[in-house]
PDB file of N, CA and C in Angstrom:
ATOM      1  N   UNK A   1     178.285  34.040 127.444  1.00  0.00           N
ATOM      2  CA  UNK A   1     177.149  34.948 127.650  1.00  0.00           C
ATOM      3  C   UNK A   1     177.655  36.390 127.759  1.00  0.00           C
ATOM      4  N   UNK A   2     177.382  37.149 127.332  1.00  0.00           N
ATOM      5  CA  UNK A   2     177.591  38.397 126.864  1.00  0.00           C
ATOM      6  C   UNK A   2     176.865  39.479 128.049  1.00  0.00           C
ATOM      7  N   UNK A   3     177.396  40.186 128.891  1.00  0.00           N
ATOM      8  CA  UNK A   3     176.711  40.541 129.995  1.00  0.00           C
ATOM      9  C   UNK A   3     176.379  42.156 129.037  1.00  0.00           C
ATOM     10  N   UNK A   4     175.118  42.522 130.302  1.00  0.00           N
ATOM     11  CA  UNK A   4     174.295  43.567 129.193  1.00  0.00           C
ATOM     12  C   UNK A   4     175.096  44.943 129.993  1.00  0.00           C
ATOM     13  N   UNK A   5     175.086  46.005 129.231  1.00  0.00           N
ATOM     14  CA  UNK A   5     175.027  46.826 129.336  1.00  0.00           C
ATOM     15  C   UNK A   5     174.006  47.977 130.032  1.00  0.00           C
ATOM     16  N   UNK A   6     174.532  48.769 130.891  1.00  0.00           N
ATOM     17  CA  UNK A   6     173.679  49.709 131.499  1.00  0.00           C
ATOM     18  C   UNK A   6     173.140  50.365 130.804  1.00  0.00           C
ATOM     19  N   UNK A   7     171.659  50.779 130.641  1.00  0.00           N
ATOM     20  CA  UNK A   7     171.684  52.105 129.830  1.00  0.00           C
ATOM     21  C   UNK A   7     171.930  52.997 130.779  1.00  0.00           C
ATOM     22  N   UNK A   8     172.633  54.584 130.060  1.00  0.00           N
ATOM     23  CA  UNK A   8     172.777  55.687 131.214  1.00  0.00           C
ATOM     24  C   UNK A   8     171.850  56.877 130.790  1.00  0.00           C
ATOM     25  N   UNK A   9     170.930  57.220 131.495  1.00  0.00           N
ATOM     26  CA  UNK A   9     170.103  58.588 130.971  1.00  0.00           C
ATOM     27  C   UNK A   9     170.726  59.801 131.969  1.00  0.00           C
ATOM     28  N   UNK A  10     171.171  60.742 131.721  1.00  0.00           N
ATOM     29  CA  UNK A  10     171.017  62.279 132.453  1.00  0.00           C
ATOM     30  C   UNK A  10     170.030  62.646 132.629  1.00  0.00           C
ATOM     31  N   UNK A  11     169.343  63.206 133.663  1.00  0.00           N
ATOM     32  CA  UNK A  11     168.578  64.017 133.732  1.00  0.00           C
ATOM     33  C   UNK A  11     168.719  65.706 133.179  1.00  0.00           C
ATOM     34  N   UNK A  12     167.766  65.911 132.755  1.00  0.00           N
ATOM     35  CA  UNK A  12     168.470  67.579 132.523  1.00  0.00           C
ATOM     36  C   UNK A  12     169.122  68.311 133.428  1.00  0.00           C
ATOM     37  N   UNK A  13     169.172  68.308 134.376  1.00  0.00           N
ATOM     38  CA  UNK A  13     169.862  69.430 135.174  1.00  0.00           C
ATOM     39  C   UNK A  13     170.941  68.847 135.691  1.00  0.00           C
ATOM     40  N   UNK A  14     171.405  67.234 135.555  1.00  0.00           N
ATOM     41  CA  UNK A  14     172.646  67.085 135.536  1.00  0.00           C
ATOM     42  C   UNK A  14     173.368  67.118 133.986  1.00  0.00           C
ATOM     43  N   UNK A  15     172.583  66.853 132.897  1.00  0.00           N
ATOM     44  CA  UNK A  15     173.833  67.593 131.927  1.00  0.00           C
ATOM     45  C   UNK A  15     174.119  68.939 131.952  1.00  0.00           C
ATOM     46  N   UNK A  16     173.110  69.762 132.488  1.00  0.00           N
ATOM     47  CA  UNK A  16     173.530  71.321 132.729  1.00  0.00           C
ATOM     48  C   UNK A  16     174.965  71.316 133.509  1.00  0.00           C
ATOM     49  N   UNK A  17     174.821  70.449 134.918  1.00  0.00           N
ATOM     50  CA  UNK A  17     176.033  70.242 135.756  1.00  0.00           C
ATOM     51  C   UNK A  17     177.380  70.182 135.011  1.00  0.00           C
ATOM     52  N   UNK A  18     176.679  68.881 134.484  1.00  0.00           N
ATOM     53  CA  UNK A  18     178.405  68.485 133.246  1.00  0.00           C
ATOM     54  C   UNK A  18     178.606  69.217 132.589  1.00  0.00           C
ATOM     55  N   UNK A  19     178.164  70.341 131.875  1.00  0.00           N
ATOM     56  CA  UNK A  19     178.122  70.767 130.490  1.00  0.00           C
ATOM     57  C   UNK A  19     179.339  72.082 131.415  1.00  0.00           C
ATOM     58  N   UNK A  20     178.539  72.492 132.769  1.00  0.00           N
ATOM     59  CA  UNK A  20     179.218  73.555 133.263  1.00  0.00           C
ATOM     60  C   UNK A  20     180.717  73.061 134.017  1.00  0.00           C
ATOM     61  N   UNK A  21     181.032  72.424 133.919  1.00  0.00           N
ATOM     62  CA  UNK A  21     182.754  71.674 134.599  1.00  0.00           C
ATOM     63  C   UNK A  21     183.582  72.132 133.236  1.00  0.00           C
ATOM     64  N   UNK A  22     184.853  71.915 134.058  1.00  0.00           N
ATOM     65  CA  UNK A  22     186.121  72.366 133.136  1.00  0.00           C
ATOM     66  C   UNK A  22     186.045  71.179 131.972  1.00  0.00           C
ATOM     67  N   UNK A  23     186.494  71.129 131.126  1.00  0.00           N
ATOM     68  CA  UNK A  23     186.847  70.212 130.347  1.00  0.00           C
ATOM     69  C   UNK A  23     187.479  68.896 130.782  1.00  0.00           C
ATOM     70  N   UNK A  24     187.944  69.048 130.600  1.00  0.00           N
ATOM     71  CA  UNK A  24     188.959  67.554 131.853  1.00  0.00           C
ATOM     72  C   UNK A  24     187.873  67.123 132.268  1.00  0.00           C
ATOM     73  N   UNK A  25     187.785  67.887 133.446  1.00  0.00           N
ATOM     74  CA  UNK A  25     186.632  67.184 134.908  1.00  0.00           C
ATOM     75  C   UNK A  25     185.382  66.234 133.813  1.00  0.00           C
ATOM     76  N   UNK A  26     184.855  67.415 132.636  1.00  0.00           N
ATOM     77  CA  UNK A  26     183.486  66.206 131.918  1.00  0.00           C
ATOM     78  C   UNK A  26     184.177  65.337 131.588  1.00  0.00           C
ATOM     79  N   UNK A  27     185.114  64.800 130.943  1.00  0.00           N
ATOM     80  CA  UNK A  27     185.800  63.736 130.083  1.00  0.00           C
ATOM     81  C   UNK A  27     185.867  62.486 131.344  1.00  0.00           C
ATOM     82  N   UNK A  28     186.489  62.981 132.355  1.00  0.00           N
ATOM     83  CA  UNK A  28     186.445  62.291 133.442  1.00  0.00           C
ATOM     84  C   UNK A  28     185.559  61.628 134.381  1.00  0.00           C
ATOM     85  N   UNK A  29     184.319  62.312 134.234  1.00  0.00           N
ATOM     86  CA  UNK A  29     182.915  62.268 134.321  1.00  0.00           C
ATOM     87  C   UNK A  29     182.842  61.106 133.265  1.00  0.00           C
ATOM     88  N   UNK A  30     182.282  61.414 132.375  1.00  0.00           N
ATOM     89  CA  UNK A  30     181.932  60.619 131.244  1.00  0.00           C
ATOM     90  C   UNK A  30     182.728  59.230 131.196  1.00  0.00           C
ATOM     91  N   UNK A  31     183.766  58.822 131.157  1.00  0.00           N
ATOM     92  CA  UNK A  31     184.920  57.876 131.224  1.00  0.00           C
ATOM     93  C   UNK A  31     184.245  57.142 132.178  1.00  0.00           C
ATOM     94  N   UNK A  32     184.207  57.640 133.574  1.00  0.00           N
ATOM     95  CA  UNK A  32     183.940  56.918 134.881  1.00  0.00           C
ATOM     96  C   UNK A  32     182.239  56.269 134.339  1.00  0.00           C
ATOM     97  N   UNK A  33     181.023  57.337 133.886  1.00  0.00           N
ATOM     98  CA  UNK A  33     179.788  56.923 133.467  1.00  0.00           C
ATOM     99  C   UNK A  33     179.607  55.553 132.073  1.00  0.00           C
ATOM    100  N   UNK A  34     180.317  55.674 131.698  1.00  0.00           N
ATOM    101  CA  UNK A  34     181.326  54.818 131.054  1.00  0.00           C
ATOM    102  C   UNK A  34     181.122  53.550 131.048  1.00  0.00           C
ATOM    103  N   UNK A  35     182.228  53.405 132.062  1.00  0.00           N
ATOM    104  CA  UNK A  35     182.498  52.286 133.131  1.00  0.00           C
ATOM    105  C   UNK A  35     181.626  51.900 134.176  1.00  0.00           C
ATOM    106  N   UNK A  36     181.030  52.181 134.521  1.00  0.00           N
ATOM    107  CA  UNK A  36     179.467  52.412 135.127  1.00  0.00           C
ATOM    108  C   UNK A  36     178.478  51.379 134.347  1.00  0.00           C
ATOM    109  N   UNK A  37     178.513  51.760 133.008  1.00  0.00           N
ATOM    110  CA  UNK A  37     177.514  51.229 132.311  1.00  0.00           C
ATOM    111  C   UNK A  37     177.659  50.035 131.951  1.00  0.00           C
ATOM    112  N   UNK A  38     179.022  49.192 131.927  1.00  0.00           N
ATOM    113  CA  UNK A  38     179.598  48.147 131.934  1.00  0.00           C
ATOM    114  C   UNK A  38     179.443  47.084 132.810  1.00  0.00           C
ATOM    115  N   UNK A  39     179.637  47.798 134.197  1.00  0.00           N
ATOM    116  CA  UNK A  39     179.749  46.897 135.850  1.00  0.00           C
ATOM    117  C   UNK A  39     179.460  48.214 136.316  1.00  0.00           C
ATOM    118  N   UNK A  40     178.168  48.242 136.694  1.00  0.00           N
ATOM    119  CA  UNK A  40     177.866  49.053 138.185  1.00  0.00           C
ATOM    120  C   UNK A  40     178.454  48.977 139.451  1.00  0.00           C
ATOM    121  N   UNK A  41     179.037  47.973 139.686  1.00  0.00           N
ATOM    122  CA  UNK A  41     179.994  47.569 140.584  1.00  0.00           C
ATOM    123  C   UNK A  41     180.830  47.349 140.355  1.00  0.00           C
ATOM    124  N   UNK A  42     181.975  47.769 139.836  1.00  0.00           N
ATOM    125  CA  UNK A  42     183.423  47.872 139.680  1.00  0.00           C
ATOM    126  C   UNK A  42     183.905  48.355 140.459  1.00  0.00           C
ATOM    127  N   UNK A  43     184.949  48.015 140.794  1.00  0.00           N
ATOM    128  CA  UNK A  43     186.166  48.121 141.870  1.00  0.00           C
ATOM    129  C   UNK A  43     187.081  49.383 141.477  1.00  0.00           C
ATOM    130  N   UNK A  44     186.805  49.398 140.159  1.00  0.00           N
ATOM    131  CA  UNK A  44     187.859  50.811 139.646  1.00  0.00           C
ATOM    132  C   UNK A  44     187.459  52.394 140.289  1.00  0.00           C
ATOM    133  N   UNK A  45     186.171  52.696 140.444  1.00  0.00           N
ATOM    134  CA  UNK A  45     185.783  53.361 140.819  1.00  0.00           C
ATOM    135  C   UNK A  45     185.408  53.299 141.884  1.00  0.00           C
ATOM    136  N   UNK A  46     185.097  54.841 143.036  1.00  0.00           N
ATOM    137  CA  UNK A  46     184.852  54.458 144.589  1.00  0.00           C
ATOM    138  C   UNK A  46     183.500  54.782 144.459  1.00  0.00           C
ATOM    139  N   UNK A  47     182.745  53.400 144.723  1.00  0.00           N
ATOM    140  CA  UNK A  47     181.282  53.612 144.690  1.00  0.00           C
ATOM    141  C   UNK A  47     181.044  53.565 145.902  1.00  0.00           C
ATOM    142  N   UNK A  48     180.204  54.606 146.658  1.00  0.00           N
ATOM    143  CA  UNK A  48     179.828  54.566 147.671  1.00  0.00           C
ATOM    144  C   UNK A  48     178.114  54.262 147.802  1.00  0.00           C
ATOM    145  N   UNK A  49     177.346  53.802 148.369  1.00  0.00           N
ATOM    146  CA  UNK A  49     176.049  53.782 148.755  1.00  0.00           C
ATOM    147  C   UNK A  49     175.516  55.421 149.662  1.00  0.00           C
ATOM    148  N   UNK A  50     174.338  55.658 149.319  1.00  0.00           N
ATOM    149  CA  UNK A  50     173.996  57.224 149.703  1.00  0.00           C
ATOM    150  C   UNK A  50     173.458  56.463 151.092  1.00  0.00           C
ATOM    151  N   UNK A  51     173.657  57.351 151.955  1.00  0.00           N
ATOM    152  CA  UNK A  51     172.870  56.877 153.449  1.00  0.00           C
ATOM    153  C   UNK A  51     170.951  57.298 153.209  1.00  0.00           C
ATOM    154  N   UNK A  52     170.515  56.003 153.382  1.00  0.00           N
ATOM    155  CA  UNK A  52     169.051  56.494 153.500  1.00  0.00           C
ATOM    156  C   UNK A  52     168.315  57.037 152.313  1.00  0.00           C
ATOM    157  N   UNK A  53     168.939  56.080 151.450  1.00  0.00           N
ATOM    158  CA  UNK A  53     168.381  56.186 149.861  1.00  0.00           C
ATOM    159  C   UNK A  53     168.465  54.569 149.500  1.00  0.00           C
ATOM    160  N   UNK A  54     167.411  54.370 149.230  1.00  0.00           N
ATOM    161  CA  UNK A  54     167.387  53.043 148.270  1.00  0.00           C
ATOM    162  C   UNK A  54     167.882  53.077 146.609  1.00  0.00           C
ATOM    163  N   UNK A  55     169.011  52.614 146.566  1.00  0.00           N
ATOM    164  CA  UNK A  55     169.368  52.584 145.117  1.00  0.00           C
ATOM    165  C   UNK A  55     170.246  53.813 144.650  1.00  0.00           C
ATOM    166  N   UNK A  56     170.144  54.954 145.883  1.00  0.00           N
ATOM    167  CA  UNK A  56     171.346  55.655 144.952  1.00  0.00           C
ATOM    168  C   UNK A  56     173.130  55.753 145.618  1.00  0.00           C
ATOM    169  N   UNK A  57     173.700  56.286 144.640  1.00  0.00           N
ATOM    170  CA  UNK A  57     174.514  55.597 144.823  1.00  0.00           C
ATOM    171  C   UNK A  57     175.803  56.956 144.390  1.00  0.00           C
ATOM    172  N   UNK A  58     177.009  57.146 144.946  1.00  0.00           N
ATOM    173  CA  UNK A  58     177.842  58.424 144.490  1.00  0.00           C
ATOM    174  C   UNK A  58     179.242  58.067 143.968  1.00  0.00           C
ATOM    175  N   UNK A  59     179.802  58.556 142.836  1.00  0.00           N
ATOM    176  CA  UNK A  59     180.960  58.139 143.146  1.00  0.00           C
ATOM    177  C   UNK A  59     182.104  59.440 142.753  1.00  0.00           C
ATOM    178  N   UNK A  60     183.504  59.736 143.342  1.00  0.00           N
ATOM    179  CA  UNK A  60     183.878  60.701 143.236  1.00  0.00           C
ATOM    180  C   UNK A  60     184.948  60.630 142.480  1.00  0.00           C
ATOM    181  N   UNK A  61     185.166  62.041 141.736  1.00  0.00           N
ATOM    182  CA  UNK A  61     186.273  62.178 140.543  1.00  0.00           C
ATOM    183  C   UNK A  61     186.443  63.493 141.117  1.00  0.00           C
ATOM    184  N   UNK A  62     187.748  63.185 141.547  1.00  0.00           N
ATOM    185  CA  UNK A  62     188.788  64.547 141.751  1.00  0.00           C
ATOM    186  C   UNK A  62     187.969  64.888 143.314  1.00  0.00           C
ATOM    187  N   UNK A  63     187.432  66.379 143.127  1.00  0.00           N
ATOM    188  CA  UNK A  63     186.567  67.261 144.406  1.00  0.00           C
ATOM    189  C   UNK A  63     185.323  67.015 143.548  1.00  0.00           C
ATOM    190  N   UNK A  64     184.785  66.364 142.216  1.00  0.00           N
ATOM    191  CA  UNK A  64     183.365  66.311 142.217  1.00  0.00           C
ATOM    192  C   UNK A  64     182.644  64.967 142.686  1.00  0.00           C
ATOM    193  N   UNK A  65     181.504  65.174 142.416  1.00  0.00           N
ATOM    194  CA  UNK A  65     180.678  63.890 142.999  1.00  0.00           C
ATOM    195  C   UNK A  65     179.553  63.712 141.764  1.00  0.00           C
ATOM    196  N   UNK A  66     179.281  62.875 141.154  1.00  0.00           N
ATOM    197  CA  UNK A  66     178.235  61.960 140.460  1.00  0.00           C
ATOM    198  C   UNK A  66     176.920  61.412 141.716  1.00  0.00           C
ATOM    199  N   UNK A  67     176.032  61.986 141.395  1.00  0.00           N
ATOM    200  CA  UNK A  67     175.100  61.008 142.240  1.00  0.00           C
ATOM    201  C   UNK A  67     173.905  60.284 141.284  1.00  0.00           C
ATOM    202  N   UNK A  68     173.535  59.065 141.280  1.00  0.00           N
ATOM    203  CA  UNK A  68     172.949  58.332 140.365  1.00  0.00           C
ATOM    204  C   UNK A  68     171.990  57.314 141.202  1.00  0.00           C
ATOM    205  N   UNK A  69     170.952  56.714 140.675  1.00  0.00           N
ATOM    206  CA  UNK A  69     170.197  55.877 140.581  1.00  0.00           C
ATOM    207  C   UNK A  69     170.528  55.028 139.856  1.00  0.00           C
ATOM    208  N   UNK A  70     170.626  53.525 140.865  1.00  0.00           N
ATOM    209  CA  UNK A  70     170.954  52.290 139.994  1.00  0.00           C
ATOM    210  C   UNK A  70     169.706  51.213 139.969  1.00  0.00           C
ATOM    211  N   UNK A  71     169.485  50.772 139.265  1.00  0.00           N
ATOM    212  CA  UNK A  71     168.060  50.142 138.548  1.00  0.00           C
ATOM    213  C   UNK A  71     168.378  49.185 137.934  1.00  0.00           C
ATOM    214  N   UNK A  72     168.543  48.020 138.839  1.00  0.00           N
ATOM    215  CA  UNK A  72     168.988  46.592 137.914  1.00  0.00           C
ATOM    216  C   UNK A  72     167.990  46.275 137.481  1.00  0.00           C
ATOM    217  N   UNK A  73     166.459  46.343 137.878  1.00  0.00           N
ATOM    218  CA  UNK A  73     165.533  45.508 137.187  1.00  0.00           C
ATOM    219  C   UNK A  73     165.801  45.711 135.635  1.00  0.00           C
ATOM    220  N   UNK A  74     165.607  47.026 135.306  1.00  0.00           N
ATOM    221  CA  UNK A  74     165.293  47.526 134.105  1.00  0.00           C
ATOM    222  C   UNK A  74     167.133  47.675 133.582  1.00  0.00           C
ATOM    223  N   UNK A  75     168.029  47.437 134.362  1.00  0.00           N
ATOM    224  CA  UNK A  75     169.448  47.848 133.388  1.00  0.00           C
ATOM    225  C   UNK A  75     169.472  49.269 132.956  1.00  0.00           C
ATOM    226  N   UNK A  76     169.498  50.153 134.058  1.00  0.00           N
ATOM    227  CA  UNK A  76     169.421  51.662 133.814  1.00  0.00           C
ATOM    228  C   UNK A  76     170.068  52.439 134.950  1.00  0.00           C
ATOM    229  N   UNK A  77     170.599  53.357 134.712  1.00  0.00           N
ATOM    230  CA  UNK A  77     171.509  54.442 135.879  1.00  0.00           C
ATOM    231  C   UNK A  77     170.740  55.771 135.153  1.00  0.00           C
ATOM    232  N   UNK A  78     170.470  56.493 135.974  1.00  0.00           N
ATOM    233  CA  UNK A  78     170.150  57.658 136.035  1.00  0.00           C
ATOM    234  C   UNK A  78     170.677  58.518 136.759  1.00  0.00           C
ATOM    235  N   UNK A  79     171.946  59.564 136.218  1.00  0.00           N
ATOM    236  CA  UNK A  79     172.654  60.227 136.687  1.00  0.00           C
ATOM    237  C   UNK A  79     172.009  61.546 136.967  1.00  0.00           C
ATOM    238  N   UNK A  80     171.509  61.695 138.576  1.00  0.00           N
ATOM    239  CA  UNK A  80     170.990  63.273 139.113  1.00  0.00           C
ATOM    240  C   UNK A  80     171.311  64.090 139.345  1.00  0.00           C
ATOM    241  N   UNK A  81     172.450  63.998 139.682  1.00  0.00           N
ATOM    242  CA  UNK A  81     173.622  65.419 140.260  1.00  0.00           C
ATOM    243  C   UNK A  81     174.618  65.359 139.991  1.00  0.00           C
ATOM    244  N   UNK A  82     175.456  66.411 139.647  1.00  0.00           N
ATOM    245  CA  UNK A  82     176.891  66.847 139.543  1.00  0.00           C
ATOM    246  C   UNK A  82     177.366  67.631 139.866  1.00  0.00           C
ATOM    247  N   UNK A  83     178.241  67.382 140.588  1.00  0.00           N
ATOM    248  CA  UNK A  83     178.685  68.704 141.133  1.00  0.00           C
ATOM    249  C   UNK A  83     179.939  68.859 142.016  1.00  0.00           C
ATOM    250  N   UNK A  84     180.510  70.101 142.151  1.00  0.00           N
ATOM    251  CA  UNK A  84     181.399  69.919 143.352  1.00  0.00           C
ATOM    252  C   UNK A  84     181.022  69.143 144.941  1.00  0.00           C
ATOM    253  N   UNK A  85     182.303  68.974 145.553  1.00  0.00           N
ATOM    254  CA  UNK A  85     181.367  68.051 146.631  1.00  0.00           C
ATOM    255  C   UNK A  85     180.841  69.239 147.569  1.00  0.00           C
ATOM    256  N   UNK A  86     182.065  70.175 147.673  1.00  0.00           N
ATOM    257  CA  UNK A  86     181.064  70.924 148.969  1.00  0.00           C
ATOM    258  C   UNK A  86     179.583  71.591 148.607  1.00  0.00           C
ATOM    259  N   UNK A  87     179.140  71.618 147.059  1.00  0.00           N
ATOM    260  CA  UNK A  87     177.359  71.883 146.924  1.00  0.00           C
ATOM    261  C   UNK A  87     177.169  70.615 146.542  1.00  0.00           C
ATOM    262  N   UNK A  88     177.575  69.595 146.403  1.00  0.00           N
ATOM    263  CA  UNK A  88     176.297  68.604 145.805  1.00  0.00           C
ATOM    264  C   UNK A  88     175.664  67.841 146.892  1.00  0.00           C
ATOM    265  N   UNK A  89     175.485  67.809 147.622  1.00  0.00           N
ATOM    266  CA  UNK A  89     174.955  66.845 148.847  1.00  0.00           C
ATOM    267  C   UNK A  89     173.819  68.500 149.373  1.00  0.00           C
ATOM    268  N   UNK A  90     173.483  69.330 148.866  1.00  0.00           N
ATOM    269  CA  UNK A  90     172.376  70.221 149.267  1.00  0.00           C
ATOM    270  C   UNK A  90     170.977  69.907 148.928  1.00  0.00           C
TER     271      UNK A  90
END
């Protein structure tokens, strides 16, 4: 059995986020979103649970942070924020 794939949508104002990171940092981004879309729960990455959010969920590369919505019904992540850590939690 062939396990499904995440779909991943950006929201607009997190590809603005990505679009604005160094080079590296998006590739690294992207790689990790990636892998994400594969196993939402993978061990490779440090997925943390958001306090006092149902379903979202952060995980960190380098000093940035990914924050996303995970949606098993439908097999979908929706990536909301990007950003360094000391602004993305504002």
């Amino acid at each position: 059995m062939k396990q499904k794939t995440y779909e991943v949508v950006f929201k607009k104002s997190a590809s603005k986020e990505l679009l604005s990171l160094p080079q590296r940092i998006q590739q690294k981004i992207l790689d990790a979103v990636q892998l994400l879309s594969l196993n939402p729960y993978t061990e490779l990455l440090q997925i943390k649970k958001m306090k006092g959010s149902d379903g979202l969920y952060r995980i960190r590369i380098q000093d940035y942070r990914v924050i996303y919505l995970l949606e098993n019904q439908i097999i979908k992540i929706t990536v909301i924020k990007i950003g360094h850590r000391k602004d993305v939690y504002e």
